[in-house]
C-alpha atoms as a PDB file:
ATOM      1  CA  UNK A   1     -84.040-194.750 -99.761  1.00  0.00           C
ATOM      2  CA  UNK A   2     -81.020-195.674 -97.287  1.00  0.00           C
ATOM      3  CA  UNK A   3     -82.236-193.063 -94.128  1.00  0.00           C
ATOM      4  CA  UNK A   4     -78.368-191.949 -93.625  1.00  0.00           C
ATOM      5  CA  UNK A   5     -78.853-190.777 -97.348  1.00  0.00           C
ATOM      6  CA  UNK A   6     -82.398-189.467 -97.009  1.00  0.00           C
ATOM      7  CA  UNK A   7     -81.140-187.122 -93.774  1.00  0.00           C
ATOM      8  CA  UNK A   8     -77.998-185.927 -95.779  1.00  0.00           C
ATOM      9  CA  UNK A   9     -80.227-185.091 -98.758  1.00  0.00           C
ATOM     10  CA  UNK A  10     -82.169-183.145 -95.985  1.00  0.00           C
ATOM     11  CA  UNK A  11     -79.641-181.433 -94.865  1.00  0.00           C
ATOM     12  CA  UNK A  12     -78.301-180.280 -98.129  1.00  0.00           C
ATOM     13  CA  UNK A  13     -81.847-179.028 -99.268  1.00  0.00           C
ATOM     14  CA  UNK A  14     -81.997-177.174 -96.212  1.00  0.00           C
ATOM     15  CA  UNK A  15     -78.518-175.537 -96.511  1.00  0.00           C
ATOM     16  CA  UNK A  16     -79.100-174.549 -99.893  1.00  0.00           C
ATOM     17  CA  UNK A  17     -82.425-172.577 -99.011  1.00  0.00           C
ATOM     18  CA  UNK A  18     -80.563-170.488 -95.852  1.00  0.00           C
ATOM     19  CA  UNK A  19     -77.642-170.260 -98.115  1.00  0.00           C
ATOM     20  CA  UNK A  20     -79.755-168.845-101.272  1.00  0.00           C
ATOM     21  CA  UNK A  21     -81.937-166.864 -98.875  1.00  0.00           C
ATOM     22  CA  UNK A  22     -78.562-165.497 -97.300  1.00  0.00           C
ATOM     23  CA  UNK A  23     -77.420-164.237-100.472  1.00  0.00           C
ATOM     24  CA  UNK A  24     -80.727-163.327-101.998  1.00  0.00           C
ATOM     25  CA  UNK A  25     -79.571-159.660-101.205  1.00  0.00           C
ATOM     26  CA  UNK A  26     -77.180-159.358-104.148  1.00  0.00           C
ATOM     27  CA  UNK A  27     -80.458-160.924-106.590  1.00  0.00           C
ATOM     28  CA  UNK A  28     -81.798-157.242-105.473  1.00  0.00           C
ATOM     29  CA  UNK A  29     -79.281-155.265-105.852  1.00  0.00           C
ATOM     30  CA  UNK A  30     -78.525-156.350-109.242  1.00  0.00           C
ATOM     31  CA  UNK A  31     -81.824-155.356-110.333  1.00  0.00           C
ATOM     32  CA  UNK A  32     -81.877-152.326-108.357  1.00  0.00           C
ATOM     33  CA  UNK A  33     -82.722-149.860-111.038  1.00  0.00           C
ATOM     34  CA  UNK A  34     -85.911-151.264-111.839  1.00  0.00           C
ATOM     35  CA  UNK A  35     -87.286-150.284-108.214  1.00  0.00           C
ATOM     36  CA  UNK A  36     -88.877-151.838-105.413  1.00  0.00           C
ATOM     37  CA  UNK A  37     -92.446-151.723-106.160  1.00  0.00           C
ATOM     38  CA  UNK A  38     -91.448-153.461-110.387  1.00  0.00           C
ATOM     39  CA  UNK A  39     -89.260-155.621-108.646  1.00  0.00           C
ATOM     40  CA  UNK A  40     -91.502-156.935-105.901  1.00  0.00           C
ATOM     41  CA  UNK A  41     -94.164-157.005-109.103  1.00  0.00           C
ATOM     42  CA  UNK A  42     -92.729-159.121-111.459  1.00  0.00           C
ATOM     43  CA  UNK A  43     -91.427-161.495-108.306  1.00  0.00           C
ATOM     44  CA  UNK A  44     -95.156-162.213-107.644  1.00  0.00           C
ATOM     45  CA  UNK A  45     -96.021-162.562-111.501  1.00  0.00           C
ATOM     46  CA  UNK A  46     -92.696-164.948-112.321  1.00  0.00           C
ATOM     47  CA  UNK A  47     -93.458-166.418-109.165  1.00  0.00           C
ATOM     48  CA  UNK A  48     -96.900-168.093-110.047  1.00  0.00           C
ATOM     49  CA  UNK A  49     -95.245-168.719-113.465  1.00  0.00           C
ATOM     50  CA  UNK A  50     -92.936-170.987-111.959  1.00  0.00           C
ATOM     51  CA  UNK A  51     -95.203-172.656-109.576  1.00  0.00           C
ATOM     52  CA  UNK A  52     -98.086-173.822-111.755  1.00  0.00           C
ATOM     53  CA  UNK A  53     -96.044-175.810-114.204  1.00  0.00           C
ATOM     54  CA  UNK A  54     -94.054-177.450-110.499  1.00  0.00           C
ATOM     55  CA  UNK A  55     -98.041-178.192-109.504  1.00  0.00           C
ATOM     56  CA  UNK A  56     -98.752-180.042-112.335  1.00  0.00           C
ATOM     57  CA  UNK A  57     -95.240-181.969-112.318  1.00  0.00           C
ATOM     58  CA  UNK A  58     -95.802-182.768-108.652  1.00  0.00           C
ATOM     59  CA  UNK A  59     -99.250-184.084-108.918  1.00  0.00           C
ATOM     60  CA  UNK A  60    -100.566-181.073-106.930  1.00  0.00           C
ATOM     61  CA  UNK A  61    -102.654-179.583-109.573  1.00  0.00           C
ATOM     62  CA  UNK A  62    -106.494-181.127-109.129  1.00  0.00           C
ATOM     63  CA  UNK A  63    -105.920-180.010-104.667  1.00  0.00           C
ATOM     64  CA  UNK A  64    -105.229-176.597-106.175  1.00  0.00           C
ATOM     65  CA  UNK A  65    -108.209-176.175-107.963  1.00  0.00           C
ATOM     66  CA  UNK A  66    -109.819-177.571-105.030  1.00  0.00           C
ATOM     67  CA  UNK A  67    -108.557-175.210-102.942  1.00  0.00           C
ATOM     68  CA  UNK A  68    -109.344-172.139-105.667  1.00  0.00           C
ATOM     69  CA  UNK A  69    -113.130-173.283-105.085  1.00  0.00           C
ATOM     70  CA  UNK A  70    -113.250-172.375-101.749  1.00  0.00           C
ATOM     71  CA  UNK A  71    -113.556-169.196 -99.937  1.00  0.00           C
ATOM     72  CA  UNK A  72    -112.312-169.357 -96.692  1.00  0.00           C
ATOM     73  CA  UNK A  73    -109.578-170.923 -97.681  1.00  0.00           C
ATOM     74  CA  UNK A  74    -109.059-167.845-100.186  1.00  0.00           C
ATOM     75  CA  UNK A  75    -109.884-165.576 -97.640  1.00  0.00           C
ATOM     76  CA  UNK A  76    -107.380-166.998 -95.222  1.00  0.00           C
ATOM     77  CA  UNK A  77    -104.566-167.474 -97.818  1.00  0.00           C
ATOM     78  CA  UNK A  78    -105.572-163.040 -98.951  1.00  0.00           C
ATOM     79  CA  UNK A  79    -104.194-162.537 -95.457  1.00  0.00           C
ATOM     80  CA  UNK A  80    -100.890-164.562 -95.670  1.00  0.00           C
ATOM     81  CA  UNK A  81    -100.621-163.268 -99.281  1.00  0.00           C
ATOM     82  CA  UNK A  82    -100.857-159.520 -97.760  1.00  0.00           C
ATOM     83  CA  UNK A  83     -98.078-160.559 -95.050  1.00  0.00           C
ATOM     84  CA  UNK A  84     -96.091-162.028 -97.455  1.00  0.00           C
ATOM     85  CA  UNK A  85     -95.971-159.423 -99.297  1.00  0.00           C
ATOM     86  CA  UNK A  86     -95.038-156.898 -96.688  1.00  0.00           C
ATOM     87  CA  UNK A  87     -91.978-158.795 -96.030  1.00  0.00           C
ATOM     88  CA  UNK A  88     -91.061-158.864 -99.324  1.00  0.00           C
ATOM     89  CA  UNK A  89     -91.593-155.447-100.291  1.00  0.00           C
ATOM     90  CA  UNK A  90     -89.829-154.353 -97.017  1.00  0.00           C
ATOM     91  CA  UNK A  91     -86.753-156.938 -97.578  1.00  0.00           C
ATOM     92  CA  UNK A  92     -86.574-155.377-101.622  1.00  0.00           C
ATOM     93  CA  UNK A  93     -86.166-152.111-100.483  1.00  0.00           C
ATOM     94  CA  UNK A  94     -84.292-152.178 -97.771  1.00  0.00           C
ATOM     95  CA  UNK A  95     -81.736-154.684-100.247  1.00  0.00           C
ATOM     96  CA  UNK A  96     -81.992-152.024-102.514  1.00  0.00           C
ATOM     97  CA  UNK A  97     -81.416-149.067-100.537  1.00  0.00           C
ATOM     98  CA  UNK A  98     -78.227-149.792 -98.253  1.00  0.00           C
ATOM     99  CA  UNK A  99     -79.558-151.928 -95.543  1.00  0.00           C
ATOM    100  CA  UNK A 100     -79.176-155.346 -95.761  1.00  0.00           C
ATOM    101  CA  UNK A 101     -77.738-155.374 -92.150  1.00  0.00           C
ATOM    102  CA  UNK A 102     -81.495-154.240 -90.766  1.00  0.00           C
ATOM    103  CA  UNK A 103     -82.308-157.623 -92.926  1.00  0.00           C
ATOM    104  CA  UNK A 104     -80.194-159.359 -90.770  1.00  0.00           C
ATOM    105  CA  UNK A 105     -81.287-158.300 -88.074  1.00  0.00           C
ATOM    106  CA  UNK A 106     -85.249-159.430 -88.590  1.00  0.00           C
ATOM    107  CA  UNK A 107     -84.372-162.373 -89.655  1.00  0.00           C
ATOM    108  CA  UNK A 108     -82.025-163.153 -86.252  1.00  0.00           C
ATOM    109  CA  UNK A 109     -84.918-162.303 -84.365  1.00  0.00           C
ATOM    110  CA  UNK A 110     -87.742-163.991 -86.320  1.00  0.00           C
ATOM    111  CA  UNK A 111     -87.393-167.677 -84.734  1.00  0.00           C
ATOM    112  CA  UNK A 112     -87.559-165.818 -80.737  1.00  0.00           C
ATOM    113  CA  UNK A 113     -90.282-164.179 -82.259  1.00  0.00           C
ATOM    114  CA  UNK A 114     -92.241-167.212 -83.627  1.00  0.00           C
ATOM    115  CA  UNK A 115     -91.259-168.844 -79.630  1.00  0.00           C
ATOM    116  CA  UNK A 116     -92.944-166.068 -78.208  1.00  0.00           C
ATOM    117  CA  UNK A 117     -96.214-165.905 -80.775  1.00  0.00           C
ATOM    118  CA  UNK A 118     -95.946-169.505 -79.829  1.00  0.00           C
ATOM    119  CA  UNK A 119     -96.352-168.605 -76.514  1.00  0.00           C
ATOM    120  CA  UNK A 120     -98.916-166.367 -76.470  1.00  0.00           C
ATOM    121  CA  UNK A 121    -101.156-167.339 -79.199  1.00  0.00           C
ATOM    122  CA  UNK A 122    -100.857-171.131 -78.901  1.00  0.00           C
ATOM    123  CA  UNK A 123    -100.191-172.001 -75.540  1.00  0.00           C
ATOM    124  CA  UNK A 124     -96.881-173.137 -75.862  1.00  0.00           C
ATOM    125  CA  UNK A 125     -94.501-173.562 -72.530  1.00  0.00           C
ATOM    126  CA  UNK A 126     -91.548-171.397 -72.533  1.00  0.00           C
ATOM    127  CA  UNK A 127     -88.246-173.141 -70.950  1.00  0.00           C
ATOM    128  CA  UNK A 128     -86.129-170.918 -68.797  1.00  0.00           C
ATOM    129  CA  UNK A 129     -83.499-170.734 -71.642  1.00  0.00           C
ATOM    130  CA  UNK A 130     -86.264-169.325 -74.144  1.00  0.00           C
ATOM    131  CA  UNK A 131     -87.150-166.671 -71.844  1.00  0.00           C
ATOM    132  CA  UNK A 132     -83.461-165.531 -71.392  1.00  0.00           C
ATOM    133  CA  UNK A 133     -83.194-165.532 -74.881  1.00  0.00           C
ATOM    134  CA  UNK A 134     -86.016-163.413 -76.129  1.00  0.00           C
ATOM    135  CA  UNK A 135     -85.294-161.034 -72.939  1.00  0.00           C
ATOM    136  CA  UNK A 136     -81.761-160.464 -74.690  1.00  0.00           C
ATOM    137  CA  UNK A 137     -83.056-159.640 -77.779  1.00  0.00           C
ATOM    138  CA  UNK A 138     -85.581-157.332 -76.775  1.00  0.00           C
ATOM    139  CA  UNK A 139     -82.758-156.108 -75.217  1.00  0.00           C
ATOM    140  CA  UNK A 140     -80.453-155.481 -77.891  1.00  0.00           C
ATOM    141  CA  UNK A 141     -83.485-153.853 -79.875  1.00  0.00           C
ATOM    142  CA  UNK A 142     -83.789-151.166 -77.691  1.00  0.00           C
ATOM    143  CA  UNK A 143     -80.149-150.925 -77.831  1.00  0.00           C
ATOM    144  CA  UNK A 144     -80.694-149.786 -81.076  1.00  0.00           C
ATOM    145  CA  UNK A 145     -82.723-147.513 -80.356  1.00  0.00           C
ATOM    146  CA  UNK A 146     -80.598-145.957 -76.811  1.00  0.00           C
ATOM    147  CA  UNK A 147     -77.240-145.723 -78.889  1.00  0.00           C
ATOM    148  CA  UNK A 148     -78.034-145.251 -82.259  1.00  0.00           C
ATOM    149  CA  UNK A 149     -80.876-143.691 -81.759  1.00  0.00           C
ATOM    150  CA  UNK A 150     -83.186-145.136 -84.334  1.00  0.00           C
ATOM    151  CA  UNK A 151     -86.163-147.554 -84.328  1.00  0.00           C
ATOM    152  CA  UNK A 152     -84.970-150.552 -85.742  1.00  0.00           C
ATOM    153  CA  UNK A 153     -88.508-150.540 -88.058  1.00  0.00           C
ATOM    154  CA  UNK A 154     -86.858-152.525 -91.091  1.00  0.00           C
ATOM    155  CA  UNK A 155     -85.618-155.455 -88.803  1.00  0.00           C
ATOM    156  CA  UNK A 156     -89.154-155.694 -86.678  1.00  0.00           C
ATOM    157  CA  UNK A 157     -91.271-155.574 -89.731  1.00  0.00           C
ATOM    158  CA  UNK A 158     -89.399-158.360 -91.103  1.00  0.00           C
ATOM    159  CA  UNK A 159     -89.924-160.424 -88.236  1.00  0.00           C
ATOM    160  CA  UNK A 160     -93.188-159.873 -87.342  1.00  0.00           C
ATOM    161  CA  UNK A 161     -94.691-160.222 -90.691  1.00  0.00           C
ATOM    162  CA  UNK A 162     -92.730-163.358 -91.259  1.00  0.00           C
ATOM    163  CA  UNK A 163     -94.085-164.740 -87.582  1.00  0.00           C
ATOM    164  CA  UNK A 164     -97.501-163.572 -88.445  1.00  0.00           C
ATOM    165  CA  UNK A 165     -97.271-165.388 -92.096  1.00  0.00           C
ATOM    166  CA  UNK A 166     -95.772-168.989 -90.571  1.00  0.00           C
ATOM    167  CA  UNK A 167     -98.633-168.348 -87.877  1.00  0.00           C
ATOM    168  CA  UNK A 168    -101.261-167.832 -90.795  1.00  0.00           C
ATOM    169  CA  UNK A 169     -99.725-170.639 -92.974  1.00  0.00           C
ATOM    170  CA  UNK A 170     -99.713-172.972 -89.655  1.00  0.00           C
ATOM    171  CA  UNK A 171    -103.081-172.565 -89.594  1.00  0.00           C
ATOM    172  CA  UNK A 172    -103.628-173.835 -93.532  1.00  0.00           C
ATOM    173  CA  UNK A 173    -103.714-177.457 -94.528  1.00  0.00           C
ATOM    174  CA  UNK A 174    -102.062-176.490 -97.490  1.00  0.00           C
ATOM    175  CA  UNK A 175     -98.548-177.878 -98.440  1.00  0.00           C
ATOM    176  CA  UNK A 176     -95.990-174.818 -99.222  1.00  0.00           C
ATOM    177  CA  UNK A 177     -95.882-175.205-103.100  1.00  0.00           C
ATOM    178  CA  UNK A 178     -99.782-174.980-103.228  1.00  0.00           C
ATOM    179  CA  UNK A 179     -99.895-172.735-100.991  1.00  0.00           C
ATOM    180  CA  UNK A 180     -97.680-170.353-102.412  1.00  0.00           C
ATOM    181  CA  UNK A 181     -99.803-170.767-105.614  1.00  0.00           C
ATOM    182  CA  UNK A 182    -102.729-169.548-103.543  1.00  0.00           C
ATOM    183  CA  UNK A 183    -101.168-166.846-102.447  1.00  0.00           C
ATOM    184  CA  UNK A 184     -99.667-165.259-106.348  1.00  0.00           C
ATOM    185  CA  UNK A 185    -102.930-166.019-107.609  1.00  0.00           C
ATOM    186  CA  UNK A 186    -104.805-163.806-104.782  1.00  0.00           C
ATOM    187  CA  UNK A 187    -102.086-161.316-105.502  1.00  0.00           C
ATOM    188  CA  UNK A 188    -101.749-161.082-109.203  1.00  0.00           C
ATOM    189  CA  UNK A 189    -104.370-159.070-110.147  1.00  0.00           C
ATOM    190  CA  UNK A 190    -102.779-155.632-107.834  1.00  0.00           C
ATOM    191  CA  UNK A 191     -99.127-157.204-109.172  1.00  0.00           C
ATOM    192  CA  UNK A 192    -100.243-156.771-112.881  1.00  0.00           C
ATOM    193  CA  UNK A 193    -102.270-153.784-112.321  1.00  0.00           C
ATOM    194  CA  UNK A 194     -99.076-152.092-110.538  1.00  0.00           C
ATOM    195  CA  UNK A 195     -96.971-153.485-113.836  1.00  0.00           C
ATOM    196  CA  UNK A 196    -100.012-151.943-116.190  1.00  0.00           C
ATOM    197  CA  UNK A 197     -99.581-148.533-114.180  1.00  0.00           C
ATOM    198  CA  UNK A 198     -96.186-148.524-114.071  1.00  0.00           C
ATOM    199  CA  UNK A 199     -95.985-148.855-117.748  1.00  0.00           C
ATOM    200  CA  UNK A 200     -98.500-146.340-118.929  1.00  0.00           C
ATOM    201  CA  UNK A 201     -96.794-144.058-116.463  1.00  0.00           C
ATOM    202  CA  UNK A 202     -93.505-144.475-119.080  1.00  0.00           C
ATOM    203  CA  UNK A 203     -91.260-145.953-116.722  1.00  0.00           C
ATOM    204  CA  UNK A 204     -89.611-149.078-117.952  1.00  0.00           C
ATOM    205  CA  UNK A 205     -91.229-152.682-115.790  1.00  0.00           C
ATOM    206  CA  UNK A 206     -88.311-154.207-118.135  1.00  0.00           C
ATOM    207  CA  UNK A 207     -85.518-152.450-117.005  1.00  0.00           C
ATOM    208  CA  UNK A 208     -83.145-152.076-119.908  1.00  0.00           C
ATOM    209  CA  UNK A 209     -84.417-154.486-121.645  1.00  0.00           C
ATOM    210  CA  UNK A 210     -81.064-156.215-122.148  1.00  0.00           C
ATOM    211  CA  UNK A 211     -81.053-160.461-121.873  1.00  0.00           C
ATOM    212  CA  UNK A 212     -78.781-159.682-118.162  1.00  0.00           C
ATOM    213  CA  UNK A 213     -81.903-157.233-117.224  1.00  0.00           C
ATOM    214  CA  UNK A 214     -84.661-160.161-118.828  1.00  0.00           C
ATOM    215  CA  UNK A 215     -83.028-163.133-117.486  1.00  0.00           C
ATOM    216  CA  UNK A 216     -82.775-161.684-113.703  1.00  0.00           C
ATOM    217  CA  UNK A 217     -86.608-160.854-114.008  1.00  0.00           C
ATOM    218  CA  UNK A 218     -87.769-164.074-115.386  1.00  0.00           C
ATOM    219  CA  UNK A 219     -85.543-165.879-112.777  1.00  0.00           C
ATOM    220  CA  UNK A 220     -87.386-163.792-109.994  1.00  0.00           C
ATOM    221  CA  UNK A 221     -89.624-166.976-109.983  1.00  0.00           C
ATOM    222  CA  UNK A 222     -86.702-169.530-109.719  1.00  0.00           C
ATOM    223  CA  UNK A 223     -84.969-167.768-106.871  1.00  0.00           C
ATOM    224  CA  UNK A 224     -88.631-167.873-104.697  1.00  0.00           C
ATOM    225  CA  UNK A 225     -89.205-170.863-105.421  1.00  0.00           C
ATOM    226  CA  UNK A 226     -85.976-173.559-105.109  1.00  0.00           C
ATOM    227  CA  UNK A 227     -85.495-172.248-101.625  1.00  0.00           C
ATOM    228  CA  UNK A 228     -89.040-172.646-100.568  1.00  0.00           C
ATOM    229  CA  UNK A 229     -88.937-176.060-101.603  1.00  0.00           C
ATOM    230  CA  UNK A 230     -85.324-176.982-100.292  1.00  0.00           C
ATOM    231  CA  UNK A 231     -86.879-175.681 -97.362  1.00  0.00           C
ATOM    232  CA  UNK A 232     -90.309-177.438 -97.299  1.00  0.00           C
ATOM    233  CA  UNK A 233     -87.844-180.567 -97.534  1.00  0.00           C
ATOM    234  CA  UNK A 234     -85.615-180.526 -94.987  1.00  0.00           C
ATOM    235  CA  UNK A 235     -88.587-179.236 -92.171  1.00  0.00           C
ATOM    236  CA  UNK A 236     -90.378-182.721 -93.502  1.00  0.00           C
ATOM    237  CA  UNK A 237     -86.791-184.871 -92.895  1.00  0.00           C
ATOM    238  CA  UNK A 238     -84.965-182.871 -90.142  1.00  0.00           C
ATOM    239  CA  UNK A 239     -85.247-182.884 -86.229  1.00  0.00           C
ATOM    240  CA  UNK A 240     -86.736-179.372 -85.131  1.00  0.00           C
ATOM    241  CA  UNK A 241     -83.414-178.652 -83.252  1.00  0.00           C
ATOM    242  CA  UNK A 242     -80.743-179.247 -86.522  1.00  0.00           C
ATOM    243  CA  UNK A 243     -83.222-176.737 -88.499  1.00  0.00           C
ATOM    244  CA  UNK A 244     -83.385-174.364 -86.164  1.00  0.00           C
ATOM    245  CA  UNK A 245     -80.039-173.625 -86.209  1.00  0.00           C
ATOM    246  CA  UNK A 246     -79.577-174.078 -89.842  1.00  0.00           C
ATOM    247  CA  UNK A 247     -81.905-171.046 -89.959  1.00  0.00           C
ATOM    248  CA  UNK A 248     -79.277-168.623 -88.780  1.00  0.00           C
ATOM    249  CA  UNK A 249     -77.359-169.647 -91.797  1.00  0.00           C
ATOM    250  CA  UNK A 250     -80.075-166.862 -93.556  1.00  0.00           C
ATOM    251  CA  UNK A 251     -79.299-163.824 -91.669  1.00  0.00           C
ATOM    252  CA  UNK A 252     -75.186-164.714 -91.120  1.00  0.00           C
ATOM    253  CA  UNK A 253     -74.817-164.675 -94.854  1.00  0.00           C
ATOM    254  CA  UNK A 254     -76.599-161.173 -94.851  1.00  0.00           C
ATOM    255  CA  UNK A 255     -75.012-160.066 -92.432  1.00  0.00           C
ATOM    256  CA  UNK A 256     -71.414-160.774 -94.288  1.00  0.00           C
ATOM    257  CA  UNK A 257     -73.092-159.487 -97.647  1.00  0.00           C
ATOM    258  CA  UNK A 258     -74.338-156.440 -96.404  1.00  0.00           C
ATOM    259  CA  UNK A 259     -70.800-155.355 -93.916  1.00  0.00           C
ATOM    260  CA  UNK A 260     -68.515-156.947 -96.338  1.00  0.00           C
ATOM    261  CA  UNK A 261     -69.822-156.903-100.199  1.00  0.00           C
ATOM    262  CA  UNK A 262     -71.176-154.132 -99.860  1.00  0.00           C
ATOM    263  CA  UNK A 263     -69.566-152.306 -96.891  1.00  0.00           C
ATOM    264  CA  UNK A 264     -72.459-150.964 -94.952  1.00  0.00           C
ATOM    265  CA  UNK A 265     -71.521-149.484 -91.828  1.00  0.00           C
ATOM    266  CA  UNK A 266     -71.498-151.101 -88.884  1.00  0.00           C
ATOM    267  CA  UNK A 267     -70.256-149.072 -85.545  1.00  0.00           C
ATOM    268  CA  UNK A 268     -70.149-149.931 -82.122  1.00  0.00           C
ATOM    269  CA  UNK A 269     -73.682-149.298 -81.141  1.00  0.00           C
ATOM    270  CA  UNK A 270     -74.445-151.633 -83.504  1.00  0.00           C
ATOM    271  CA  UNK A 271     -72.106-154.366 -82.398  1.00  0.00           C
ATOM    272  CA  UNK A 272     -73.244-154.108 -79.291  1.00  0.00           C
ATOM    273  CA  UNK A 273     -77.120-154.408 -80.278  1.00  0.00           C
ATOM    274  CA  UNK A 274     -75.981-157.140 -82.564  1.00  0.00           C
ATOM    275  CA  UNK A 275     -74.360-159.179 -79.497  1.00  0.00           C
ATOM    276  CA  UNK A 276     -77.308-159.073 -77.650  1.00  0.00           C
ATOM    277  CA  UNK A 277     -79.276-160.718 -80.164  1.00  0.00           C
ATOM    278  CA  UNK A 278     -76.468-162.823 -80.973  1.00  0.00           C
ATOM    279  CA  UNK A 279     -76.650-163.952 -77.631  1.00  0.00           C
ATOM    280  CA  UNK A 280     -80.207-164.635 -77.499  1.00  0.00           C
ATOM    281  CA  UNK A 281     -79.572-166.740 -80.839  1.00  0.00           C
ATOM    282  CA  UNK A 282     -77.010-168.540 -79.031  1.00  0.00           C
ATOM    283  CA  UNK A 283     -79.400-169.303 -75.766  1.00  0.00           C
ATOM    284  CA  UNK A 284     -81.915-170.246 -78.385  1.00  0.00           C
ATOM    285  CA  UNK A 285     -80.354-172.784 -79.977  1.00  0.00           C
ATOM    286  CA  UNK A 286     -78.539-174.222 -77.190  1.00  0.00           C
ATOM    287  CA  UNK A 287     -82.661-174.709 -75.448  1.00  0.00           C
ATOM    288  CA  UNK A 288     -83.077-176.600 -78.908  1.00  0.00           C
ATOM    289  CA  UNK A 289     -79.884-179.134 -78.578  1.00  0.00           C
ATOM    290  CA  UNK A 290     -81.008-179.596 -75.043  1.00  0.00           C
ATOM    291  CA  UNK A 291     -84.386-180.626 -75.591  1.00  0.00           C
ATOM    292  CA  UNK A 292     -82.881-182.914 -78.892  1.00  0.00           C
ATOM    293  CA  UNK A 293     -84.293-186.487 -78.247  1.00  0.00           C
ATOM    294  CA  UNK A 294     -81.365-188.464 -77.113  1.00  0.00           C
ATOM    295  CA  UNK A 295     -81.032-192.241 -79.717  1.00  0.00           C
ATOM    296  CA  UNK A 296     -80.782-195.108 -77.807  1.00  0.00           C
END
């Protein structure tokens, strides 16, 4: 493939998974009245739906039955499957109950996060410009909590559990598709218990049962997945420094969905904690077009 072609196809792939993962709020909301706990459910159940058949499409299929053979592989994957799943079950609810914004904000800090875990955990240098930039963002945290007076809990669980789950998944020689497999399989049998429970209990795991209600369910698989893999693409293709700002593409759109769809509040307190991070962001990725390798 022509490499000017290959790059743009990267790009686009990548674009498409911030953009969809930028908008994934509305996806929740739309299903809202099922609840978090049948929503995050039946995204773990539809998820390994949609994966196995892409394993077997992909060739994949005979390294994930490998990899279902053996245990500490299992075991490791049971601990990114339990981190996963706290940032999805935090991110459902948080859609779902009016504060997409606190999304946002996780997801701004995440990448200074995964610099610092970097840092600390894997003995990675920090440049001057990385420390400014993750000073300013602890900074604007504790913004939060000075002028609005509230622990910004929904924002730092986001980003540490996603840090924690790249760390864990870093640390796996499984690709991303496979890997997600792992994971939906280790947590399907408490997903289809929950669904079981949730039944008996008589509340509806189907919502109202309507095709709008069945579709959005049974598309819960197609809207984890397409992103992941648009995602897993453009990391293979891209240089670290265009990605890392195409990241920010994620939170920005739920940002605007959360102030502007659905007109959460944002006051001044939180402008200014928001400009603090912004600002980190901004330090951030101009450290990563700095250290871009120049072409001769």
């Amino acid at each position: 493939m022509n490499p000017e072609k290959s790059s743009a196809n990267a790009v686009l792939s990548a674009v498409i998974a911030f953009g969809l993962w930028g908008v994934l709020p509305v996806y929740w909301k739309q299903i809202g009245h099922l609840g978090s706990g049948v929503a995050l459910a039946q995204r773990v159940v539809w998820t390994l739906a949609t994966v196995l058949p892409l394993l077997m499409l992909r060739g994949e299929w005979a390294g994930f039955l490998r990899s279902m053979r053996d245990t500490r592989l299992l075991k490791a994957h049971a601990w990114s499957a339990f981190l996963l799943a706290i940032n999805w079950g935090v991110f459902v609810w948080a859609a779902q109950h009016g504060r997409i914004i606190d999304c946002s904000l996780g997801y701004f800090i995440n990448p200074l996060l995964n610099v610092l875990i970097g840092s600390r955990l894997l003995g990675e240098r920090l440049s001057r410009l990385q420390k400014f930039s993750i000073a300013s963002a602890a900074v604007g945290v504790l913004t939060q909590l000075v002028l609005l007076g509230r622990f910004p809990w929904i924002g730092l669980l986001l980003a540490g559990s996603f840090a924690l789950y790249g760390l864990a998944r870093r640390r796996s020689p499984l690709g991303s598709l496979p890997g997600l497999a792992v994971e939906t399989v280790v947590g399907i049998p408490v997903a289809v218990l929950y669904l079981i429970w949730t039944q008996q209990s008589g509340m509806p795991i189907w919502g109202t049962a309507s095709a709008h209600d069945l579709l959005l369910i049974v598309g819960l698989g197609i809207i984890t997945t397409i992103p992941l893999l648009g995602f897993a693409h453009g990391a293979r293709q891209l240089p670290f420094a265009l990605l890392g700002v195409l990241q920010f593409l994620a939170p920005t759109g739920q940002f605007m969905v959360g102030a502007f769809v659905y007109h959460e509040p944002v006051s001044t307190g939180s402008l200014v904690s928001f400009g603090l991070i912004w600002l980190g962001v901004l330090l951030f990725c101009s450290d990563l077009w700095l250290r871009k390798p120049s072409r001769a």
